[in-house]
C-alpha atoms as a PDB file:
ATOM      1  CA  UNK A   1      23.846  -3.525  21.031  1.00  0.00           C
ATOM      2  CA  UNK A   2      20.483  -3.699  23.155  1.00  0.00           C
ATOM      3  CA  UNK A   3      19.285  -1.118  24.950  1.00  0.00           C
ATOM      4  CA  UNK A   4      15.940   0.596  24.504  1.00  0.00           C
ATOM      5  CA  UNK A   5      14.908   0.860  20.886  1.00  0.00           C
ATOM      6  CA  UNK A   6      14.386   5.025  19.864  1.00  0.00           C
ATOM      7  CA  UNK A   7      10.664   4.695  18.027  1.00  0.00           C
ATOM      8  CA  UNK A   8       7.425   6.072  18.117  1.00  0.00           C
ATOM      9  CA  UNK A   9       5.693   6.097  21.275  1.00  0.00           C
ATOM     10  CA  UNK A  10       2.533   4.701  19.925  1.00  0.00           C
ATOM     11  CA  UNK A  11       4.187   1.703  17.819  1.00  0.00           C
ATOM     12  CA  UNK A  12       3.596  -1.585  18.864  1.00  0.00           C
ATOM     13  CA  UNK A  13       6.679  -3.608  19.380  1.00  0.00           C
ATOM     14  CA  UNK A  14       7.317  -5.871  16.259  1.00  0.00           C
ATOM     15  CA  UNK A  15       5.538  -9.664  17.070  1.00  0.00           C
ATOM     16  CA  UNK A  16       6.636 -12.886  15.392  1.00  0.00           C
ATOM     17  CA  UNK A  17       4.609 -14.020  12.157  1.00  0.00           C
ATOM     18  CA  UNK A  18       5.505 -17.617  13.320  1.00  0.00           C
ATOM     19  CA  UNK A  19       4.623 -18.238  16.815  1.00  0.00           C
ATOM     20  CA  UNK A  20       3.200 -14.601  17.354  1.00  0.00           C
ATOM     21  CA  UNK A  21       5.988 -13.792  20.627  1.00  0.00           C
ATOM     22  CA  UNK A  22       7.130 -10.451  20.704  1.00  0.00           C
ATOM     23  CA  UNK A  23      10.696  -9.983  19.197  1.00  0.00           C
ATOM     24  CA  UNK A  24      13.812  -9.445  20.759  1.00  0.00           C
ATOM     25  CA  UNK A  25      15.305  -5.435  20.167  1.00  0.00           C
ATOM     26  CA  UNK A  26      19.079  -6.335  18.984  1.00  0.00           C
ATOM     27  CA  UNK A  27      20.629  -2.857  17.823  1.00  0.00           C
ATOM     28  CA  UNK A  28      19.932   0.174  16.158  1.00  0.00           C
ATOM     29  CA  UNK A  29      21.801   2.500  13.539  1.00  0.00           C
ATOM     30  CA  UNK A  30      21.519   6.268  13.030  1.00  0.00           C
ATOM     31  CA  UNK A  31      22.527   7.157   9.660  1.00  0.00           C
ATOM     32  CA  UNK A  32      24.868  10.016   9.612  1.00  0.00           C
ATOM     33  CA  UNK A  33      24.697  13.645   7.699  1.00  0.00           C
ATOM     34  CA  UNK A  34      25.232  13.224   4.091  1.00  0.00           C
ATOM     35  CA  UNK A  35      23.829   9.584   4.072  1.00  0.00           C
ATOM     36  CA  UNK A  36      20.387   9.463   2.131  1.00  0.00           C
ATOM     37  CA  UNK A  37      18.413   7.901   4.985  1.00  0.00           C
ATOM     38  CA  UNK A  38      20.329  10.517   7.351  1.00  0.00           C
ATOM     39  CA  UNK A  39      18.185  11.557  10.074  1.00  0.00           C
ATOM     40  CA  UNK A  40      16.479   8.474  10.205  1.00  0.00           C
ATOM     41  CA  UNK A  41      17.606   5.166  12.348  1.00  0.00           C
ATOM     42  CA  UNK A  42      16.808   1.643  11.563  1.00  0.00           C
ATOM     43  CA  UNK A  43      16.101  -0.893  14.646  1.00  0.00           C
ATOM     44  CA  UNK A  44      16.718  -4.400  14.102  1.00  0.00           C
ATOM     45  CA  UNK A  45      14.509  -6.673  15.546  1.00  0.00           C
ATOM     46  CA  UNK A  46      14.667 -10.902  15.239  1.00  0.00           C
ATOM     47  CA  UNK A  47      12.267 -13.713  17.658  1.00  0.00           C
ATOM     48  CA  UNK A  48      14.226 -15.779  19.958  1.00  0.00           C
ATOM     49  CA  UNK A  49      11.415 -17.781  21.149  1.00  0.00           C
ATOM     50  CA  UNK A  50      11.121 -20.468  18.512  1.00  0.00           C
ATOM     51  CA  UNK A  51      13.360 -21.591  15.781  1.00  0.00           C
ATOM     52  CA  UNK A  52      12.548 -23.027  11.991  1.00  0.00           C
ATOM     53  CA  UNK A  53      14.912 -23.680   9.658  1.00  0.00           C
ATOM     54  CA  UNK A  54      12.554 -22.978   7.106  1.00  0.00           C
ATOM     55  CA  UNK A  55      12.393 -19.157   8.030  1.00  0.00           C
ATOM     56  CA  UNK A  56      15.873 -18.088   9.181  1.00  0.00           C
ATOM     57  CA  UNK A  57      17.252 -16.908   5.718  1.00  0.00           C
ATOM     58  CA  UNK A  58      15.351 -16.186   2.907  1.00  0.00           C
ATOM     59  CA  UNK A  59      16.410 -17.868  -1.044  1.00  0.00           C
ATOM     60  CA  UNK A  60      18.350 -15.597  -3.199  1.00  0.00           C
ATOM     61  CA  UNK A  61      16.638 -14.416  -6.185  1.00  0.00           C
ATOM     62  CA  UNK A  62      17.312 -16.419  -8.779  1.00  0.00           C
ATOM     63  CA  UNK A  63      18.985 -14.235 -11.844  1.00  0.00           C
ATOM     64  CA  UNK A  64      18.939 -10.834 -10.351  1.00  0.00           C
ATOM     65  CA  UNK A  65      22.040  -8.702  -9.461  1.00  0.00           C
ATOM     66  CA  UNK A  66      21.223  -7.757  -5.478  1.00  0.00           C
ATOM     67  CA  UNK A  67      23.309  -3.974  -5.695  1.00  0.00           C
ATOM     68  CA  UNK A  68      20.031  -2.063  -5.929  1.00  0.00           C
ATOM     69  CA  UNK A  69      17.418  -5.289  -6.273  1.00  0.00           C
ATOM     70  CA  UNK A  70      13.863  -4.601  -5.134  1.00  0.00           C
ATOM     71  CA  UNK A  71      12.954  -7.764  -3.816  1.00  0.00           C
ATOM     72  CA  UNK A  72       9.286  -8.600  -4.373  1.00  0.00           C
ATOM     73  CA  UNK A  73       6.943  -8.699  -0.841  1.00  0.00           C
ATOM     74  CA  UNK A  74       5.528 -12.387  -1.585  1.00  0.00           C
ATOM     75  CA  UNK A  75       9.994 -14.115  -2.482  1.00  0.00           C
ATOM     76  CA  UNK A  76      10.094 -12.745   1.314  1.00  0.00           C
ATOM     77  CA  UNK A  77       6.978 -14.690   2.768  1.00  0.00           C
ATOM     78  CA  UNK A  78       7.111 -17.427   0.739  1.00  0.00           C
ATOM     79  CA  UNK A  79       7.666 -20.616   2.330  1.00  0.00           C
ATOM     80  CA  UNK A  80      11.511 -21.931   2.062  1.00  0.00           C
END
């Protein structure tokens, strides 16, 4: 947990759509051989410089089993 996140040299830091801070690096997984993102890592990034209730967890989807759900872009950003 922490550290330096492992991505391209040339990508910006992720910044916060709500008060436009850059966000804090938490942790980062490498997915091992065999795994079907293996060689590839995901870094998790979150803002800790403001807080709204109305954006920390997004609604579940109403009538659709999650195990394998695409979740539609605009259920993300919509407003809670």
């Amino acid at each position: 947990v922490g550290g330096v996140p492992r991505i391209p040299a040339d990508a910006p830091l992720p910044v916060c759509a709500l008060c436009g801070a850059t966000q804090t690096f938490f942790f980062q997984l490498d997915f091992p051989r065999g795994h079907t993102w293996a060689g590839r890592t995901l870094a998790v990034f979150a803002c800790t410089a403001c807080d709204d209730e109305a954006h920390v967890i997004p609604p579940m989807l109403e009538g659709v089993p999650l195990a394998g759900a695409d979740i539609p872009e605009p259920h993300l950003l919509a407003p809670q």
